[in-house]
C-alpha atoms as a PDB file:
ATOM      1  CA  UNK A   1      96.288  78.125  65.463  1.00  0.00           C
ATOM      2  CA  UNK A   2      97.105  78.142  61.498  1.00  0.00           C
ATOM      3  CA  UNK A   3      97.657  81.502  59.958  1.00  0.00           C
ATOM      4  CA  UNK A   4      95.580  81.468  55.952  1.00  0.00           C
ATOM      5  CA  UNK A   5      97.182  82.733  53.369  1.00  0.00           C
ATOM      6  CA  UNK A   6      95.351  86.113  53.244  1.00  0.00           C
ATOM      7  CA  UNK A   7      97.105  87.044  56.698  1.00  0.00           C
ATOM      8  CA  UNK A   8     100.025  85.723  55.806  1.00  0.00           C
ATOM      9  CA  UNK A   9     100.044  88.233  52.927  1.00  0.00           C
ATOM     10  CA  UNK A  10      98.896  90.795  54.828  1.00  0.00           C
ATOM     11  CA  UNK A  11     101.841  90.158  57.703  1.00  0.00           C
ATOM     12  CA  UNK A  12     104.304  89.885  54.625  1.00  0.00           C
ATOM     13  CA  UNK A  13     103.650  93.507  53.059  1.00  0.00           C
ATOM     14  CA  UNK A  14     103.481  95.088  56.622  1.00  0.00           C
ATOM     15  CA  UNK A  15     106.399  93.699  57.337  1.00  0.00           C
ATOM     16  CA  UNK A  16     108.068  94.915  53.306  1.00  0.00           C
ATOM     17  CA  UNK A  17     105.565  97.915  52.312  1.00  0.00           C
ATOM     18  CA  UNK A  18     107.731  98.515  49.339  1.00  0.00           C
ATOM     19  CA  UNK A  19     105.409  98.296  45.934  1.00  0.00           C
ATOM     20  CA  UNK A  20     103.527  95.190  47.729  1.00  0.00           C
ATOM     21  CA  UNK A  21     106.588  93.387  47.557  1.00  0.00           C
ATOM     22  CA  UNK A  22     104.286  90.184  48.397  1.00  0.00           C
ATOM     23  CA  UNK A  23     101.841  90.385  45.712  1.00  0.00           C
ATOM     24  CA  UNK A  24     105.028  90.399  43.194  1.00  0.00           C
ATOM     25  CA  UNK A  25     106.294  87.764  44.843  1.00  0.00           C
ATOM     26  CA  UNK A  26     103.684  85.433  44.214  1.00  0.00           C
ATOM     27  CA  UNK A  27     103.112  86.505  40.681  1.00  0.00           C
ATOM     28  CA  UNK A  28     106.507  85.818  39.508  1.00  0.00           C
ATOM     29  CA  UNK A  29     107.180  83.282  36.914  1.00  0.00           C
ATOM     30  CA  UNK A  30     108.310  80.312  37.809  1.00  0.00           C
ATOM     31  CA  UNK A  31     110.262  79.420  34.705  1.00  0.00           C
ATOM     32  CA  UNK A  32     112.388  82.738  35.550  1.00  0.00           C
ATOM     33  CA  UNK A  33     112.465  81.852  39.264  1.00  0.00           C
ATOM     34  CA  UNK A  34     114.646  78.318  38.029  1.00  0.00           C
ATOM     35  CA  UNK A  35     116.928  80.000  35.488  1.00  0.00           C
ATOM     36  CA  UNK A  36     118.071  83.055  38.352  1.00  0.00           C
ATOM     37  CA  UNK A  37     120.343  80.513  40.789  1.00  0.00           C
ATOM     38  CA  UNK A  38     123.036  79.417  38.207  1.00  0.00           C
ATOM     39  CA  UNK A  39     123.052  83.089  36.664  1.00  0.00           C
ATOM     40  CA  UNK A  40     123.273  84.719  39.900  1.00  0.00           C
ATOM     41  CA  UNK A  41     126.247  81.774  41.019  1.00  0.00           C
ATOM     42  CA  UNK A  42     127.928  82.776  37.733  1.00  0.00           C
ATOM     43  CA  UNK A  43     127.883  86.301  37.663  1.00  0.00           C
ATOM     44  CA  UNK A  44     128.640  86.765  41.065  1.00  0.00           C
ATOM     45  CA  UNK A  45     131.881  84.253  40.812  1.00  0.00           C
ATOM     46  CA  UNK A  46     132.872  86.553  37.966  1.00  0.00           C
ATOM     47  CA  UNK A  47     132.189  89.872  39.873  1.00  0.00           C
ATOM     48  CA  UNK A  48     134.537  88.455  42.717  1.00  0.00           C
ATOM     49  CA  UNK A  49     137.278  87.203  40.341  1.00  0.00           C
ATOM     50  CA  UNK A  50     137.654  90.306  38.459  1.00  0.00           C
ATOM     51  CA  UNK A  51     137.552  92.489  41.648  1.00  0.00           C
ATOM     52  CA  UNK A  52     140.484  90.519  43.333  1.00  0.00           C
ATOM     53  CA  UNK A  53     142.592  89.781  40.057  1.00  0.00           C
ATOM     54  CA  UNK A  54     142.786  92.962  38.918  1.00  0.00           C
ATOM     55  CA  UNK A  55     142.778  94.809  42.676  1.00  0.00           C
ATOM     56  CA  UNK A  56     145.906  91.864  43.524  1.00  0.00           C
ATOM     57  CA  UNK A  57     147.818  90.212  40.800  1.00  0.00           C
ATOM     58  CA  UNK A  58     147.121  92.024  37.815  1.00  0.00           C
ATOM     59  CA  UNK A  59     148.141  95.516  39.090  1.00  0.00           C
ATOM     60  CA  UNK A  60     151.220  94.393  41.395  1.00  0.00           C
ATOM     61  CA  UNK A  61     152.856  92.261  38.313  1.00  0.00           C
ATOM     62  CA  UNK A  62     151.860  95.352  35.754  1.00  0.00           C
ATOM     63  CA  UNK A  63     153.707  97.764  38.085  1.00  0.00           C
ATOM     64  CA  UNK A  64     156.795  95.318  38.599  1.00  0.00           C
ATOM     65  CA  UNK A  65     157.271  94.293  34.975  1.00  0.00           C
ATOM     66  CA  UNK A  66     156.796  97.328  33.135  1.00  0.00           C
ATOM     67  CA  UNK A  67     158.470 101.062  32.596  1.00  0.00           C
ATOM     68  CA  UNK A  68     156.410 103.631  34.194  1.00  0.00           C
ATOM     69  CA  UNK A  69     155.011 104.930  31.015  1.00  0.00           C
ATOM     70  CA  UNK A  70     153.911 101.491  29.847  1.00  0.00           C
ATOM     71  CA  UNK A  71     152.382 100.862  32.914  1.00  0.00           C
ATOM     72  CA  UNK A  72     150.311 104.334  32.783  1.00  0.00           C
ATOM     73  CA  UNK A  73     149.485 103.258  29.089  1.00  0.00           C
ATOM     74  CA  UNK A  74     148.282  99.990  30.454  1.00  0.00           C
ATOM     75  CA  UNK A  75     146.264 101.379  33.561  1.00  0.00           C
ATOM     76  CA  UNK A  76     144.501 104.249  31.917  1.00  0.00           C
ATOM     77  CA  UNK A  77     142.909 101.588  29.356  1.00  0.00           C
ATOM     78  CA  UNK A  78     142.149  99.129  31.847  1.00  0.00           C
ATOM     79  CA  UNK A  79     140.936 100.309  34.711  1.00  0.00           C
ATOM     80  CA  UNK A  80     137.986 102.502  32.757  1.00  0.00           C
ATOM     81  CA  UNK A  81     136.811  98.914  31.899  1.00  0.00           C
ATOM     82  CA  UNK A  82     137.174  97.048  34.993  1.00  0.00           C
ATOM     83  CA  UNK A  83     135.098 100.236  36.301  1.00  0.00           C
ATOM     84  CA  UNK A  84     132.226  99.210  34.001  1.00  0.00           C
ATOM     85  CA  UNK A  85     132.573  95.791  34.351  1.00  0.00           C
ATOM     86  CA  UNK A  86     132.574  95.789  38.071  1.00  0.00           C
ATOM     87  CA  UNK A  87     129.245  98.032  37.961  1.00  0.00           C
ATOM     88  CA  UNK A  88     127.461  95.930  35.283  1.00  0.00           C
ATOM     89  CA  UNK A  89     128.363  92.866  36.920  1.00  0.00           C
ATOM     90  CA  UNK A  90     127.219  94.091  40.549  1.00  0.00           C
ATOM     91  CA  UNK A  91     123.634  95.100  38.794  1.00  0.00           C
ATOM     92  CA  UNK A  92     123.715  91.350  37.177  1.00  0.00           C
ATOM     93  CA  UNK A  93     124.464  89.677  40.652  1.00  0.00           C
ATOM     94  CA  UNK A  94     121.197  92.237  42.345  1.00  0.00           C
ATOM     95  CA  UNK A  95     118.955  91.292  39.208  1.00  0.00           C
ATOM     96  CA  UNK A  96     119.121  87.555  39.213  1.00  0.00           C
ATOM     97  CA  UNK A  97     119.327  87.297  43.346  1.00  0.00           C
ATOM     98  CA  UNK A  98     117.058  84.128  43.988  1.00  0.00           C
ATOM     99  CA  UNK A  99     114.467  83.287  44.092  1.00  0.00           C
ATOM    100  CA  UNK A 100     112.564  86.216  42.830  1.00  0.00           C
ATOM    101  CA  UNK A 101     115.412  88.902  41.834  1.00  0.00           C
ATOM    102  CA  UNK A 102     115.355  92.640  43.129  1.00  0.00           C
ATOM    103  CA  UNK A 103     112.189  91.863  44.817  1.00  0.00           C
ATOM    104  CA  UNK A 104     114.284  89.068  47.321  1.00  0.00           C
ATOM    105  CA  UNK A 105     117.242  91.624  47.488  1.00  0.00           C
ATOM    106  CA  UNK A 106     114.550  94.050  49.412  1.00  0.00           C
ATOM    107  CA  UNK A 107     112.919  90.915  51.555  1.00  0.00           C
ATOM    108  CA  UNK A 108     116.641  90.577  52.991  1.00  0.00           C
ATOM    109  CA  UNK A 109     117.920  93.628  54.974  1.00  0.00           C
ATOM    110  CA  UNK A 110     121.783  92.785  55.453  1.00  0.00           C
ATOM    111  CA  UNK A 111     121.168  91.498  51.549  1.00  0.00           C
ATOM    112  CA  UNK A 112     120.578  94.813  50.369  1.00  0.00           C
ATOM    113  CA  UNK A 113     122.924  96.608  52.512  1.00  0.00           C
ATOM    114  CA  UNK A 114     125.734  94.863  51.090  1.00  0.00           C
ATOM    115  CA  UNK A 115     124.467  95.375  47.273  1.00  0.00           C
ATOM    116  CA  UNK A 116     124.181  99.293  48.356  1.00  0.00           C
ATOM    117  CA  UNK A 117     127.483  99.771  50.049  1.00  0.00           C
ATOM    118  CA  UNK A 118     128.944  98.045  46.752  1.00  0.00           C
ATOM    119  CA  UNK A 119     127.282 100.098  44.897  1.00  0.00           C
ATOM    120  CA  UNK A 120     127.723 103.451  45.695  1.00  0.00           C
ATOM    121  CA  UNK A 121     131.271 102.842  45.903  1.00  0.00           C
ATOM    122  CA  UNK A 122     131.681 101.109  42.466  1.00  0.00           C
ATOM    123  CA  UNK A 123     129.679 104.114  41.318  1.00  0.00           C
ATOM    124  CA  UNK A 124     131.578 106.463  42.624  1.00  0.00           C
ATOM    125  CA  UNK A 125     134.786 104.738  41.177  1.00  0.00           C
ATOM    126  CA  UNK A 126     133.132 105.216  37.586  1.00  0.00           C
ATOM    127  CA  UNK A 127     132.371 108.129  37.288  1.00  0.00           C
ATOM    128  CA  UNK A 128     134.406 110.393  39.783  1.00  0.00           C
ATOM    129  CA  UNK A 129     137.466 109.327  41.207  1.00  0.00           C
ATOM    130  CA  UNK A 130     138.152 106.628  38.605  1.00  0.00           C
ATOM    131  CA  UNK A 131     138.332 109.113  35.677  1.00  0.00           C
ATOM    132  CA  UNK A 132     140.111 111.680  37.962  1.00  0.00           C
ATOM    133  CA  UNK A 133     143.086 109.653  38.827  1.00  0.00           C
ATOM    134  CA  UNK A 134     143.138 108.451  35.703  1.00  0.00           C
ATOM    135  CA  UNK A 135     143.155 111.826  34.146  1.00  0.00           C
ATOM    136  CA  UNK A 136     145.632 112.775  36.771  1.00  0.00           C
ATOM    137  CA  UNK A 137     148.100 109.832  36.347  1.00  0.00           C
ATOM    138  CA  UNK A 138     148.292 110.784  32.147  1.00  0.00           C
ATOM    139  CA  UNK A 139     148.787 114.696  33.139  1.00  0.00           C
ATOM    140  CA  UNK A 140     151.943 113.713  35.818  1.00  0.00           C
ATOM    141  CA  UNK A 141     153.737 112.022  32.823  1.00  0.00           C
ATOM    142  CA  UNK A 142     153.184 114.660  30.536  1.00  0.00           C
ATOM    143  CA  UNK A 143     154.223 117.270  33.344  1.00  0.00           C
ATOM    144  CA  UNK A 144     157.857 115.148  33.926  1.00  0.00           C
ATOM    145  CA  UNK A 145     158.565 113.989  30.473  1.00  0.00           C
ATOM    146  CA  UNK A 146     161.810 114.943  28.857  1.00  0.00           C
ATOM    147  CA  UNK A 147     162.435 114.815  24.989  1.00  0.00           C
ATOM    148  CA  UNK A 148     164.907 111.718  24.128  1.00  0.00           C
ATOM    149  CA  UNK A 149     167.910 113.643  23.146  1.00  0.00           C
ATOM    150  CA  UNK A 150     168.874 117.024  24.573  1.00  0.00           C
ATOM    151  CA  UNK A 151     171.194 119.292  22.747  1.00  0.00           C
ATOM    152  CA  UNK A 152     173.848 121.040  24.102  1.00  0.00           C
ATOM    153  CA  UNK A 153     172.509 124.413  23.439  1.00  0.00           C
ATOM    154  CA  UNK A 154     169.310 123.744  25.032  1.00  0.00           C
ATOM    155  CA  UNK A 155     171.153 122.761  28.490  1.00  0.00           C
ATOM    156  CA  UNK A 156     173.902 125.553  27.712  1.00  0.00           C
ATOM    157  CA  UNK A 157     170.673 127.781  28.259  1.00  0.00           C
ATOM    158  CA  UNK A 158     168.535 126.829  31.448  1.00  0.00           C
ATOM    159  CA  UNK A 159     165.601 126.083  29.111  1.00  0.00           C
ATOM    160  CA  UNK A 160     163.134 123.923  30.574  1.00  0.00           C
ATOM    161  CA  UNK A 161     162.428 120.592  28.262  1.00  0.00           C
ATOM    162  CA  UNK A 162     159.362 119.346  29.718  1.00  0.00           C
ATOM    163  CA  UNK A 163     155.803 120.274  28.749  1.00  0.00           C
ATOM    164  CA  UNK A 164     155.141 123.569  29.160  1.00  0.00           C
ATOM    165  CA  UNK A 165     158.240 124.333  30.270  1.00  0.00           C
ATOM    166  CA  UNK A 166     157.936 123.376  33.964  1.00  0.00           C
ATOM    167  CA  UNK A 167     160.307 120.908  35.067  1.00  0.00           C
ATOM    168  CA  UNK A 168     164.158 121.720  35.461  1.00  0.00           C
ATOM    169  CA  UNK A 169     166.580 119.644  33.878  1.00  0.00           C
ATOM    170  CA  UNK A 170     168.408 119.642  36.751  1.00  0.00           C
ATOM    171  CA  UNK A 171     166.035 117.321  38.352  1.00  0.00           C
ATOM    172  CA  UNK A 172     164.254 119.628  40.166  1.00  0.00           C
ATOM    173  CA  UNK A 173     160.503 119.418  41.090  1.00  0.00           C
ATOM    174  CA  UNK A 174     158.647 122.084  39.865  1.00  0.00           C
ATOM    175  CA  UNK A 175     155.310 123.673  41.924  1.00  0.00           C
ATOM    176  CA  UNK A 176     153.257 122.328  38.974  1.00  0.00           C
ATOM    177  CA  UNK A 177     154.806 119.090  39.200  1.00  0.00           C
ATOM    178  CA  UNK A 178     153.934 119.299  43.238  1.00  0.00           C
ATOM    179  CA  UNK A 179     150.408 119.933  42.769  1.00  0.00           C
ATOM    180  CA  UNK A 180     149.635 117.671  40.353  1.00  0.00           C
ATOM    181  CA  UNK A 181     151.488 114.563  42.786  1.00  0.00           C
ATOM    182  CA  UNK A 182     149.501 116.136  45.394  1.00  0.00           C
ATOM    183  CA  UNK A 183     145.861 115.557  43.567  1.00  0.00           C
ATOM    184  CA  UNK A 184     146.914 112.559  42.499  1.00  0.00           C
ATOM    185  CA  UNK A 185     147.538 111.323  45.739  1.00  0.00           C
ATOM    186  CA  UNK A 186     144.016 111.956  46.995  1.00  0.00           C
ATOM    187  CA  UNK A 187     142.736 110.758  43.919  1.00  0.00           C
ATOM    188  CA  UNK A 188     143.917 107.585  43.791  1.00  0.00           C
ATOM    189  CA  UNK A 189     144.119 107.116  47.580  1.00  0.00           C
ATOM    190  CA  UNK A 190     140.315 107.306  47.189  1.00  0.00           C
ATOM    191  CA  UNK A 191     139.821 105.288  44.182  1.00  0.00           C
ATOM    192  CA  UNK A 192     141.697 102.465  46.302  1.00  0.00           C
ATOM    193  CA  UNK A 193     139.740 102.808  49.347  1.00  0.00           C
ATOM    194  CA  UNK A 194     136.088 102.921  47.349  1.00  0.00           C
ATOM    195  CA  UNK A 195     137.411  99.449  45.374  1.00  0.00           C
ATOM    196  CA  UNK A 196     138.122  97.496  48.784  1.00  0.00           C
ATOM    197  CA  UNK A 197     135.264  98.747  50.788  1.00  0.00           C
ATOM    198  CA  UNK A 198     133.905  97.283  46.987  1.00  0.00           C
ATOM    199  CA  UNK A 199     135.789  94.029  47.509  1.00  0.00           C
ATOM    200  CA  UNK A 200     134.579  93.404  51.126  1.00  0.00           C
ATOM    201  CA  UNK A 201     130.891  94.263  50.634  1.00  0.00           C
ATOM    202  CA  UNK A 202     131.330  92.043  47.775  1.00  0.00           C
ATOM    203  CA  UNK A 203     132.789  89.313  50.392  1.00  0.00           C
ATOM    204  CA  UNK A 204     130.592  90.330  52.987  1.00  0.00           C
ATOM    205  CA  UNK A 205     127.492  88.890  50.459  1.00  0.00           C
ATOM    206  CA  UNK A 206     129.298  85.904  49.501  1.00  0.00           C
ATOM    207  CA  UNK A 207     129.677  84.875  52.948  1.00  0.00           C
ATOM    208  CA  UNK A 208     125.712  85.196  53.426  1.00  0.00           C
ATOM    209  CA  UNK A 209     125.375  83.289  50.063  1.00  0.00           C
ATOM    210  CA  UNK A 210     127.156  80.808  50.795  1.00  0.00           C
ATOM    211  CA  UNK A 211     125.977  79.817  54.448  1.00  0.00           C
ATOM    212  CA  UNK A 212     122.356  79.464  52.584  1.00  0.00           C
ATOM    213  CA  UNK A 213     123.762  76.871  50.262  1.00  0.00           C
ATOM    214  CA  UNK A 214     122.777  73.070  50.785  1.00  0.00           C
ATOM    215  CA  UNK A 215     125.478  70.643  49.255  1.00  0.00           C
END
């Protein structure tokens, strides 16, 4: 026996209550509905190259080729914006999701779950543990830097040259300098973690995608 389209409706926001994700549905424009599958294809492609370039080659080869304070230069500009790309890009990937945008990201439970999990972790990379380790990384330089030339007198004295005075020129590591190795750690142990469980949610939707493709 046939089902009309009233109970089908009906079925369809029992089954989604959220904001009569049905009626939406139906009222979406069609012209939008053809334009969302190539942006979505594009954006996400982009989201996924970024995330393993930077996370894989562009790091690695950075921290190989390059004096440690080049390579703090070079991270503490760069990663702020892969950040904010990565987040922008993951909101770009959720908006145009096909056929109907947000609305299909809610009709599709392990859809959603993977755009969450992304998410929160991306977000937390912004604007907590990003900025932290970043912070952190410039401040452990700072800490261990010694002046170019060292005179003599200074040496003939036990004066400390770094910042603040806190790092022997003996080569000693100063309590300072073992706090601040210590935050950064966790810091950046975290920031790692958050951008891989990032990566593999980010895999983990591809997958779905592309098992829905027809070639």
């Amino acid at each position: 026996m046939g089902i009309d389209m009233s109970e089908r409706l009906s079925i369809h926001t029992k089954i989604y209550p959220l904001s009569r994700i049905g009626v939406a549905m139906s009222t979406f424009p069609d012209y939008v509905a053809a334009v969302l599958p190539p942006v979505h294809l594009l954006a996400y492609s982009t989201l996924l190259g970024t995330e393993l370039y930077q996370t894989f080659v562009m790091t690695k080869v950075s921290y190989q080729a390059l004096p440690r304070s080049a390579f703090t230069t070079l991270q503490k500009r760069v990663f702020p914006i892969y950040f904010q790309s990565q987040s922008i890009l993951l909101l770009i990937v959720a908006a145009t999701f096909p056929p109907r945008g947000p609305l299909s990201v809610l009709a599709e439970k392990s859809d959603w779950i993977a755009f969450a999990v992304a998410g929160v972790t991306a977000g937390f990379n912004l604007v907590v543990f990003g900025p932290r380790t970043k912070d952190l990384m410039v401040e452990r330089v700072h800490q261990g830097k010694y002046p170019q030339i060292l005179s003599n007198s200074l040496i003939a004295d036990g004066r400390q040259a770094t910042r603040d005075g806190k790092a022997q020129l003996n080569g000693a590591i100063s309590d300072d300098m073992k706090v601040l190795n210590r935050a950064f750690s966790r810091a950046h142990a975290m920031s790692i973690h958050l951008n891989l469980i990032t990566i593999g949610a980010t895999l983990w939707y591809g997958w779905r995608l592309a098992s829905k493709l027809q070639l």
